[in-house]
C-alpha atoms as a PDB file:
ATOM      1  CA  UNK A   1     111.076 155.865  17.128  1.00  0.00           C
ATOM      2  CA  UNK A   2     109.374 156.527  20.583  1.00  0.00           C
ATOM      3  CA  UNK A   3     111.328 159.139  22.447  1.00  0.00           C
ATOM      4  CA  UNK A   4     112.362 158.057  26.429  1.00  0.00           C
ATOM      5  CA  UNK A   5     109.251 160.412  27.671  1.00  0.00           C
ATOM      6  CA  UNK A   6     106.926 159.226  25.027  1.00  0.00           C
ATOM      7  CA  UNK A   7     107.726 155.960  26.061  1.00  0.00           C
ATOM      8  CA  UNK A   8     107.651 156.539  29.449  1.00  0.00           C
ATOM      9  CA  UNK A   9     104.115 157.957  28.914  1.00  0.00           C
ATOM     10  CA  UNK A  10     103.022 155.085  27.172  1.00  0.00           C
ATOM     11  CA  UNK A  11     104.185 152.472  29.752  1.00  0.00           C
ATOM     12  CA  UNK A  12     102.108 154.218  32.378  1.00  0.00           C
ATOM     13  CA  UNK A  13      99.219 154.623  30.766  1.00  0.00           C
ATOM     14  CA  UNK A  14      99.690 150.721  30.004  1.00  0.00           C
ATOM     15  CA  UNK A  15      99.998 150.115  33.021  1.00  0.00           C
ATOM     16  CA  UNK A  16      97.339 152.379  34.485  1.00  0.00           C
ATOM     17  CA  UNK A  17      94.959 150.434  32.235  1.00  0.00           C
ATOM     18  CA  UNK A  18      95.376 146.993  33.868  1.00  0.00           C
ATOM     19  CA  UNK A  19      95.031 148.202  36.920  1.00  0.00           C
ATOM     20  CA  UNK A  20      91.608 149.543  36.208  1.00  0.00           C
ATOM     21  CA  UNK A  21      90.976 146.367  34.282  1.00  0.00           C
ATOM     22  CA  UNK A  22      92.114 144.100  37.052  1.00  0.00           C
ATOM     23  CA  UNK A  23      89.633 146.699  39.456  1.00  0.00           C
ATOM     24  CA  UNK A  24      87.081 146.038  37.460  1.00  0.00           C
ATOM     25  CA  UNK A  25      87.339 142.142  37.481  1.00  0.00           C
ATOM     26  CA  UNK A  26      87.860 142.708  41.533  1.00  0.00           C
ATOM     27  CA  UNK A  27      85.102 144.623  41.686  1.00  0.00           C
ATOM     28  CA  UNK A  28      82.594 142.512  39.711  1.00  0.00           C
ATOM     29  CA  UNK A  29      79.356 141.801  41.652  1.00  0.00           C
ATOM     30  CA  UNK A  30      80.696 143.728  44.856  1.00  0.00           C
ATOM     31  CA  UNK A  31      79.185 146.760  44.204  1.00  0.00           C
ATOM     32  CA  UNK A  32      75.921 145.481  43.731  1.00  0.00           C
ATOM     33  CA  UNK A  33      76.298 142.862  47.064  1.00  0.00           C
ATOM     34  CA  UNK A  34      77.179 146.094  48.755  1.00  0.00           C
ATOM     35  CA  UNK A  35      74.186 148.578  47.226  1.00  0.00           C
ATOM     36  CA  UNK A  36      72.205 145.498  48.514  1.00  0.00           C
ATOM     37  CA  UNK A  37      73.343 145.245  51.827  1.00  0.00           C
ATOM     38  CA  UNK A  38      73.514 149.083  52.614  1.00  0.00           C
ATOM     39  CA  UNK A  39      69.834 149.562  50.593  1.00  0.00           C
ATOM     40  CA  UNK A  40      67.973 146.170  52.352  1.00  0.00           C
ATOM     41  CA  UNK A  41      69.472 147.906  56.081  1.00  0.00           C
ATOM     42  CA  UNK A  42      68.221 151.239  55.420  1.00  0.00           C
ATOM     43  CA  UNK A  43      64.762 149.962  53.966  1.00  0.00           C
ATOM     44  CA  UNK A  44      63.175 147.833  56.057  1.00  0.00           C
ATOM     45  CA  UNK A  45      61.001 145.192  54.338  1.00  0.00           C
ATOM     46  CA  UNK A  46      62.491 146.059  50.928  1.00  0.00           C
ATOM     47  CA  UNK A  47      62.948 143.498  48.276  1.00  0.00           C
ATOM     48  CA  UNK A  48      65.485 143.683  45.741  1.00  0.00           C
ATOM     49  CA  UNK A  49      64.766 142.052  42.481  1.00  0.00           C
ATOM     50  CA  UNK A  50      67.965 143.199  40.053  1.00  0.00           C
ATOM     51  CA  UNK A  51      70.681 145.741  40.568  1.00  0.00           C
ATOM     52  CA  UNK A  52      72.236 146.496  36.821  1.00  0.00           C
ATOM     53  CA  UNK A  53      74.490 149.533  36.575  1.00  0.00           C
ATOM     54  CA  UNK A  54      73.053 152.415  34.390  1.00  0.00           C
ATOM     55  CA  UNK A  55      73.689 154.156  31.260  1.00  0.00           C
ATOM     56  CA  UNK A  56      74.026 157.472  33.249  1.00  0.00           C
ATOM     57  CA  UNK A  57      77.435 157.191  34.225  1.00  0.00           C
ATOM     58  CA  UNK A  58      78.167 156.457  38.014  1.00  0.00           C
ATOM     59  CA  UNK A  59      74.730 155.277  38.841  1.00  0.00           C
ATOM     60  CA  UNK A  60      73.333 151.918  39.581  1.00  0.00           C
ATOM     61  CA  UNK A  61      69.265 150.999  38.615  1.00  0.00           C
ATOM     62  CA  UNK A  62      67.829 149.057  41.441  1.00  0.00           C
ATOM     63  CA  UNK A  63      64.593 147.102  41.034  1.00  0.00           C
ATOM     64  CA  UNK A  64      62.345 146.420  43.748  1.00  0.00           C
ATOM     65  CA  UNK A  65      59.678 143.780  43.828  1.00  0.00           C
ATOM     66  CA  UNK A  66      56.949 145.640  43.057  1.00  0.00           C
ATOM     67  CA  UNK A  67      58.120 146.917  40.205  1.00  0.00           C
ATOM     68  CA  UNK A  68      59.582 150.554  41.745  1.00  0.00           C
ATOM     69  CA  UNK A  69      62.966 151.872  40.540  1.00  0.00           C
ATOM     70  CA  UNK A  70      65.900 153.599  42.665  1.00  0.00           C
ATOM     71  CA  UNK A  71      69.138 155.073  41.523  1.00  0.00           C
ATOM     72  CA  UNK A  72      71.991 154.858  43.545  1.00  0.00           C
ATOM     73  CA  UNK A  73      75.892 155.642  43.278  1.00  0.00           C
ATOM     74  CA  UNK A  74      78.201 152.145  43.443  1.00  0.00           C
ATOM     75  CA  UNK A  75      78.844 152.562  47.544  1.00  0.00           C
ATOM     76  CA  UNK A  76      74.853 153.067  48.157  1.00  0.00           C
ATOM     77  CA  UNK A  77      75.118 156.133  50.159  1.00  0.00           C
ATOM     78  CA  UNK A  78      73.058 158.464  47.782  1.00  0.00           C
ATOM     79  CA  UNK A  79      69.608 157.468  46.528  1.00  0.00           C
ATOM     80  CA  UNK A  80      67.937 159.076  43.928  1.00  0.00           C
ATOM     81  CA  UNK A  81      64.219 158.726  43.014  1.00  0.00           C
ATOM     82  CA  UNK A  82      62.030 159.380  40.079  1.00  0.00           C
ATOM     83  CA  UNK A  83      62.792 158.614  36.360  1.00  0.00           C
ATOM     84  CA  UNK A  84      65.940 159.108  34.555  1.00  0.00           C
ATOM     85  CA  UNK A  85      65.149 160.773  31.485  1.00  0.00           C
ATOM     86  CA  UNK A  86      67.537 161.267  28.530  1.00  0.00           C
ATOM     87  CA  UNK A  87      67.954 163.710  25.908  1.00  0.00           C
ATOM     88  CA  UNK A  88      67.941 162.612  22.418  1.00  0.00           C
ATOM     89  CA  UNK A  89      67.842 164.039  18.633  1.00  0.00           C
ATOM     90  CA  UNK A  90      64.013 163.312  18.923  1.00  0.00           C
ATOM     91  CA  UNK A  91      63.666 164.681  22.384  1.00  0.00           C
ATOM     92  CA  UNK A  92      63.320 163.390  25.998  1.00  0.00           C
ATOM     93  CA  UNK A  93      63.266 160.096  26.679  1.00  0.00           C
ATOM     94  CA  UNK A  94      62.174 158.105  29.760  1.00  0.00           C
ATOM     95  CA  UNK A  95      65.076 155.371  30.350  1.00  0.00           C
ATOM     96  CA  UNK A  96      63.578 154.177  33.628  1.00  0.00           C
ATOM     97  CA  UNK A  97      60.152 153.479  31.298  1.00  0.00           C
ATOM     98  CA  UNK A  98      62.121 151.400  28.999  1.00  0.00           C
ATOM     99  CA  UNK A  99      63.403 149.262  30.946  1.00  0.00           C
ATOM    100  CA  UNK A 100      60.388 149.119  33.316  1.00  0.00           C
ATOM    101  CA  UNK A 101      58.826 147.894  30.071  1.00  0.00           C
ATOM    102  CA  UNK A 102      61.332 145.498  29.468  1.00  0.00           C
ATOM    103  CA  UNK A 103      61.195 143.765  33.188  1.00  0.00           C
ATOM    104  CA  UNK A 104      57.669 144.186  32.612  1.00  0.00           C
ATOM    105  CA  UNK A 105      57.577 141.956  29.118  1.00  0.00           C
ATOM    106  CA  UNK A 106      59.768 139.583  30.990  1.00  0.00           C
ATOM    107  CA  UNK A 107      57.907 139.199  34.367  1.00  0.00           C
ATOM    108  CA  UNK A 108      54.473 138.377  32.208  1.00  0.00           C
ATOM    109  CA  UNK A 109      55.725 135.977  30.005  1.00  0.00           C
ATOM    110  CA  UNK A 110      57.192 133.941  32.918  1.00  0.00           C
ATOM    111  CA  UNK A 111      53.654 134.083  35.138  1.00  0.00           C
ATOM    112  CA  UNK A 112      52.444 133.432  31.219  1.00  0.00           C
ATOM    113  CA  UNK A 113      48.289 132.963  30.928  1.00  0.00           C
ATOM    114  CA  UNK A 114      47.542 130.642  33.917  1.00  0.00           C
ATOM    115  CA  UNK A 115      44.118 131.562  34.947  1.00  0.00           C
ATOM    116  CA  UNK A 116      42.927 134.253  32.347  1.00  0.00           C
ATOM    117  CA  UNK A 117      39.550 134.618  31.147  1.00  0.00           C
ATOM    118  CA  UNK A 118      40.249 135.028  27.415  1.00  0.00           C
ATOM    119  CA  UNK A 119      37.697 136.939  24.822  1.00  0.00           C
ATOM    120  CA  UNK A 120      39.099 135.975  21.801  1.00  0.00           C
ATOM    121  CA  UNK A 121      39.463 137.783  18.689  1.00  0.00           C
ATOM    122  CA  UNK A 122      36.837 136.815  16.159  1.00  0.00           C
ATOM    123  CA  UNK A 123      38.561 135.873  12.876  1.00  0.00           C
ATOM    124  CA  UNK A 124      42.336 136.223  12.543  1.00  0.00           C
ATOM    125  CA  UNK A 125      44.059 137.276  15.750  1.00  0.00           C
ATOM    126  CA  UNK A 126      45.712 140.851  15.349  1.00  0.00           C
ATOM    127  CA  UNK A 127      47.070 141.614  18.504  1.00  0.00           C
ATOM    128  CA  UNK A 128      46.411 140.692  22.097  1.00  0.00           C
ATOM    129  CA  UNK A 129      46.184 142.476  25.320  1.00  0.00           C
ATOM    130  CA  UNK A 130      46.805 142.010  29.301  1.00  0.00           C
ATOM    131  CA  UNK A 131      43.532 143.352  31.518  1.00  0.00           C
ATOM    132  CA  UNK A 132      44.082 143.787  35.040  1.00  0.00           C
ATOM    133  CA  UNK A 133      40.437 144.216  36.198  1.00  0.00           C
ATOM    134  CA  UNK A 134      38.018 144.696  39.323  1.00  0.00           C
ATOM    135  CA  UNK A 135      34.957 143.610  38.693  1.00  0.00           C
ATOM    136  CA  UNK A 136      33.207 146.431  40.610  1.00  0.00           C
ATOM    137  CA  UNK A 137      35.241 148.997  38.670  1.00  0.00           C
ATOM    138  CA  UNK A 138      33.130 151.691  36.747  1.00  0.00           C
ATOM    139  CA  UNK A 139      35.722 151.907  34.097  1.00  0.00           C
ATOM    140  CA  UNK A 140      36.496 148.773  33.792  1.00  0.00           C
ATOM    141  CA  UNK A 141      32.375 147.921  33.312  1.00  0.00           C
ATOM    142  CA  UNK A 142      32.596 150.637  30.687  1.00  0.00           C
ATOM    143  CA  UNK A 143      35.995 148.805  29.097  1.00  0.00           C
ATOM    144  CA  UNK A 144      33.942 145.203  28.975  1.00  0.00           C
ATOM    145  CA  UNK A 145      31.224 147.159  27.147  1.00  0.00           C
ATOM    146  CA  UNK A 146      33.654 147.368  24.455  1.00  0.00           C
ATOM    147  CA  UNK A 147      35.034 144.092  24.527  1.00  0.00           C
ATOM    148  CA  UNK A 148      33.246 142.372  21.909  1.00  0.00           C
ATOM    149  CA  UNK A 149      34.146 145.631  19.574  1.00  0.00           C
ATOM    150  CA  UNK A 150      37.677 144.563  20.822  1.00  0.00           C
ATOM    151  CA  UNK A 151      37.228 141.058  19.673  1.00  0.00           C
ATOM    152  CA  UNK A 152      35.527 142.035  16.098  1.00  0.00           C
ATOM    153  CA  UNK A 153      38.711 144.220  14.994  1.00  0.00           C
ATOM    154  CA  UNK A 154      40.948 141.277  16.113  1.00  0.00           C
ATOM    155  CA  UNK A 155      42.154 141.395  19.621  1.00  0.00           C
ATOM    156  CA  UNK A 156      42.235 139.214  22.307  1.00  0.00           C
ATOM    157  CA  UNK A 157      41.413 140.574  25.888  1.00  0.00           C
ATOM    158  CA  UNK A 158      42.816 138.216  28.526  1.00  0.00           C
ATOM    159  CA  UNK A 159      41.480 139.330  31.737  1.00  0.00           C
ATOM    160  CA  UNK A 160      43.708 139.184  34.688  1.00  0.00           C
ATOM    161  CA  UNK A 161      42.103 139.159  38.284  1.00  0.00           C
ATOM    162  CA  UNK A 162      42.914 142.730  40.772  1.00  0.00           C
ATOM    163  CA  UNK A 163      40.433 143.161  42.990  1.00  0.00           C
ATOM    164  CA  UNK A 164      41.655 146.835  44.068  1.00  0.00           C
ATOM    165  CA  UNK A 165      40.075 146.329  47.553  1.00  0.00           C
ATOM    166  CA  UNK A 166      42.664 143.474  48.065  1.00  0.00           C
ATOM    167  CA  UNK A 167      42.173 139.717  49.221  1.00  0.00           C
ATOM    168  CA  UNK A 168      39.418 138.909  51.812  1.00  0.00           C
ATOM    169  CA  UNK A 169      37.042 141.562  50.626  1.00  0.00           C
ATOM    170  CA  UNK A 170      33.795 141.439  48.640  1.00  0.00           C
ATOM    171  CA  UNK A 171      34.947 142.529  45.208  1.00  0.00           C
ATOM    172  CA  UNK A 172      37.271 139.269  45.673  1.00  0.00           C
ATOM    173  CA  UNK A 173      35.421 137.233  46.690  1.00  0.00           C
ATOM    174  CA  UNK A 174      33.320 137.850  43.595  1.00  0.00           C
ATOM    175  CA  UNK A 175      35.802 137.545  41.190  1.00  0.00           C
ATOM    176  CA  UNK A 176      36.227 134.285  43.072  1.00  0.00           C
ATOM    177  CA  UNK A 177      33.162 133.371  42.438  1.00  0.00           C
ATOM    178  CA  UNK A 178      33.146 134.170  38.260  1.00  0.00           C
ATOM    179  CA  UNK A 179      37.034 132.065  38.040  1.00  0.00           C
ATOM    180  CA  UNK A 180      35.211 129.427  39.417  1.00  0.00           C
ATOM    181  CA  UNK A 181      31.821 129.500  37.272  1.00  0.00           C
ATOM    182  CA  UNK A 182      31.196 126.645  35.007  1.00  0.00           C
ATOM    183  CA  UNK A 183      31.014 129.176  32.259  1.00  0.00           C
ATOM    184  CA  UNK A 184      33.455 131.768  33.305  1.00  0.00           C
ATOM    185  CA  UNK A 185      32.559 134.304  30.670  1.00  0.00           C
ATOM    186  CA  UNK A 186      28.995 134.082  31.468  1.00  0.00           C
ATOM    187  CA  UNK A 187      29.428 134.639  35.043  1.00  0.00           C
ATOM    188  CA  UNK A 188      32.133 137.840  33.825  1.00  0.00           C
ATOM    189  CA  UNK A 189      29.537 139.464  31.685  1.00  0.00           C
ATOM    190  CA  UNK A 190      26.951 139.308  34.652  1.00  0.00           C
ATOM    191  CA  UNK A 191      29.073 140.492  37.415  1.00  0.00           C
ATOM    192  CA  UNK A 192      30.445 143.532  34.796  1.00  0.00           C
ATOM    193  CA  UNK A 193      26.495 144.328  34.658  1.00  0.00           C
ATOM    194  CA  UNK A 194      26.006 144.875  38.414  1.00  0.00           C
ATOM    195  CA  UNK A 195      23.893 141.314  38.031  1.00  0.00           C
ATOM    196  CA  UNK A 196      24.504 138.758  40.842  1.00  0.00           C
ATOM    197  CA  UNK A 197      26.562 135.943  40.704  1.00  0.00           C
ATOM    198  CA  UNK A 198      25.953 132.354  42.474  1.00  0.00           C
ATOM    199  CA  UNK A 199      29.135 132.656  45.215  1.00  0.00           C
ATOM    200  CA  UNK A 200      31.946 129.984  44.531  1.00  0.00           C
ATOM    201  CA  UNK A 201      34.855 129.073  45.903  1.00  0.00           C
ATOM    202  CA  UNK A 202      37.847 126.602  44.210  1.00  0.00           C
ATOM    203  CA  UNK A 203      41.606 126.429  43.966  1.00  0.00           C
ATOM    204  CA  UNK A 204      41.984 129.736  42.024  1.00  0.00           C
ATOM    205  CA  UNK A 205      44.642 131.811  40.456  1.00  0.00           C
ATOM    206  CA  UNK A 206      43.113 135.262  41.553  1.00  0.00           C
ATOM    207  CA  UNK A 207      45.240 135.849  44.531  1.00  0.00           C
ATOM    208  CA  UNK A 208      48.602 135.257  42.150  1.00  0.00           C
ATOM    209  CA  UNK A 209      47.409 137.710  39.552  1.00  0.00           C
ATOM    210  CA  UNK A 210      46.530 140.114  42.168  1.00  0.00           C
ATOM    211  CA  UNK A 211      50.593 139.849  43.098  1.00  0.00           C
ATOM    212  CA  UNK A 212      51.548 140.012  39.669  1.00  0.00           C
ATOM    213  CA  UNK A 213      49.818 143.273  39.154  1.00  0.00           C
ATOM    214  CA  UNK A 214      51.616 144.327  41.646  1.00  0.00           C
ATOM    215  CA  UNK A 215      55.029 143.331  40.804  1.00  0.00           C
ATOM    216  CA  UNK A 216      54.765 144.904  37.126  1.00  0.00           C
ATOM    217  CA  UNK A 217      53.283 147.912  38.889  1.00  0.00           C
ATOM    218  CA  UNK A 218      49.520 148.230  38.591  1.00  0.00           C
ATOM    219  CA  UNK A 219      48.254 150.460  40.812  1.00  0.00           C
ATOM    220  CA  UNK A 220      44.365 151.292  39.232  1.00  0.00           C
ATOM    221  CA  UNK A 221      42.437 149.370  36.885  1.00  0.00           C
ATOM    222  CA  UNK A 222      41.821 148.633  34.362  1.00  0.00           C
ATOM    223  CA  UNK A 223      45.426 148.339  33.222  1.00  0.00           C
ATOM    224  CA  UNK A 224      46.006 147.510  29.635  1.00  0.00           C
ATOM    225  CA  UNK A 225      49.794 145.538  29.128  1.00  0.00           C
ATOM    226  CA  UNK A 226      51.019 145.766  26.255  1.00  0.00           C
ATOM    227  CA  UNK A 227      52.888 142.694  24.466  1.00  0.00           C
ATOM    228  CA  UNK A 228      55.992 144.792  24.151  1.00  0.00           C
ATOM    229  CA  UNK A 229      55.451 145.611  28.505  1.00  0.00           C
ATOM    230  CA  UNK A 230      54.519 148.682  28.187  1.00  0.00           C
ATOM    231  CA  UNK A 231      51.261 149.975  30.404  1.00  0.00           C
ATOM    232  CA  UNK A 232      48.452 151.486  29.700  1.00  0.00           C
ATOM    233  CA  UNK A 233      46.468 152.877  32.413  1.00  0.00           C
ATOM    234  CA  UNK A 234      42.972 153.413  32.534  1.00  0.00           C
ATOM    235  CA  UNK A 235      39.717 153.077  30.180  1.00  0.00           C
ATOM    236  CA  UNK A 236      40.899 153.409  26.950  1.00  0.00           C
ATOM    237  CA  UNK A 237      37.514 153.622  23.852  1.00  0.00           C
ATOM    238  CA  UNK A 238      38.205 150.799  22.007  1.00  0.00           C
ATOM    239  CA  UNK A 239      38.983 152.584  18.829  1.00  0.00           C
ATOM    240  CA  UNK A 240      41.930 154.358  20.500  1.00  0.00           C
ATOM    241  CA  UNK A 241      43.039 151.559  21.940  1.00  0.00           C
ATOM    242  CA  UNK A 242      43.463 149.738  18.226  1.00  0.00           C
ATOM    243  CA  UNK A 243      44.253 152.890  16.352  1.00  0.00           C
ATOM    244  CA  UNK A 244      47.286 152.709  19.256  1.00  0.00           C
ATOM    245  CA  UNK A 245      48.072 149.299  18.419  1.00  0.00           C
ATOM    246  CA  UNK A 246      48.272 149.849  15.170  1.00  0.00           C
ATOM    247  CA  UNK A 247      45.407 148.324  13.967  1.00  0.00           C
ATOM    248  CA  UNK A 248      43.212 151.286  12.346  1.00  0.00           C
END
């Protein structure tokens, strides 16, 4: 039999509960209208893509645009940059990473493959793999090199246009000019040589994929994207690159 203080207790705590229950129901999307407001005032030009509360307790994950991540507490008066990182039985791990992968995975299978210039794997396909590339890149000449040693241990390069110099320059107007080659590849392997390519101009995907790259957070090429979202930046020997993908 409860006793009249036990009882008492119990009744409060009840009672306590549904209150922070009903709190939580009022409060449901109002925090992250008013991170939003107070963040988009404070940050002029700043576009917010997702606000999702965190794992850390008392901190909110907002997503930007172009693919950068904020903390902030629920009334958006303190901001916190830089990655959360989380201490595990196997050691640290990067949280913010993880679910810039994620948003990552997501945000490339909606744009999907419009526009790529695909090598693809001779034989049985293995595993594929996002290239953001500028044609006038060293490494990323030095990446197409290895392209057909790509395609002979099964993967699929799809090349996706960023022109590092940005639109209205010559390294995009020459990647342009390969999109809209009669024989894309062709005109790709020439223009990854140094050799000249016939200019061109057509309705063209180039300035999209440029945006994408920036969204998912390319900020140097090449940039290798993983199916899973997760980035890999820089020339990679193509060896690595399969031993990494579990290939070798």
């Amino acid at each position: 039999m409860l006793t009249k203080s036990l009882f008492k207790y119990c009744l409060l705590f009840a009672t306590v509960a549904l209150a922070m229950a009903a709190t939580s129901t009022l409060q449901a999307g109002e925090i992250e209208d008013t991170i939003a407001e107070k963040l988009t005032a404070a940050v002029p030009g700043l576009k917010i893509s997702e606000i999702r509360k965190s794992e850390a307790e008392g901190l909110y994950e907002v997503y930007s645009n172009n693919g950068d991540t904020i903390f902030t507490t629920a009334d958006g008066q303190y901001i916190l940059t830089g990655d959360l990182l989380k201490v595990t039985d196997n050691g640290i791990a990067n949280v913010s990473e993880q679910r810039r992968a994620t948003q990552r995975a997501r945000t490339m299978d909606e744009f999907g493959d419009r526009g790529v210039i695909s090598y693809a794997a001779k034989g049985p396909e293995k595993a594929s793999i996002a290239v953001f590339t500028d044609i006038d890149c060293p490494y990323c000449r030095k990446m197409h090199d290895e392209v057909p040693q790509l395609n002979e241990m099964g993967i699929t390069v799809h090349y996706y246009g960023f022109p590092r110099s940005g639109p209205n320059t010559p390294s995009f107007r020459k990647y342009i000019s390969v999109w809209c080659a009669d024989d894309q590849q062709a005109a790709m392997d020439a223009a990854k040589q140094g050799r000249s390519v016939q200019e061109r101009s057509c309705e063209n995907p180039v300035a999209e994929q440029f945006q994408l790259g920036g969204r998912i957070g390319v900020t140097g090429t090449p940039a290798i994207v993983l199916d899973d979202g997760n980035i890999v930046p820089g020339y990679v020997p193509a060896e690595k690159l399969a031993e990494g993908l579990g290939l070798l």
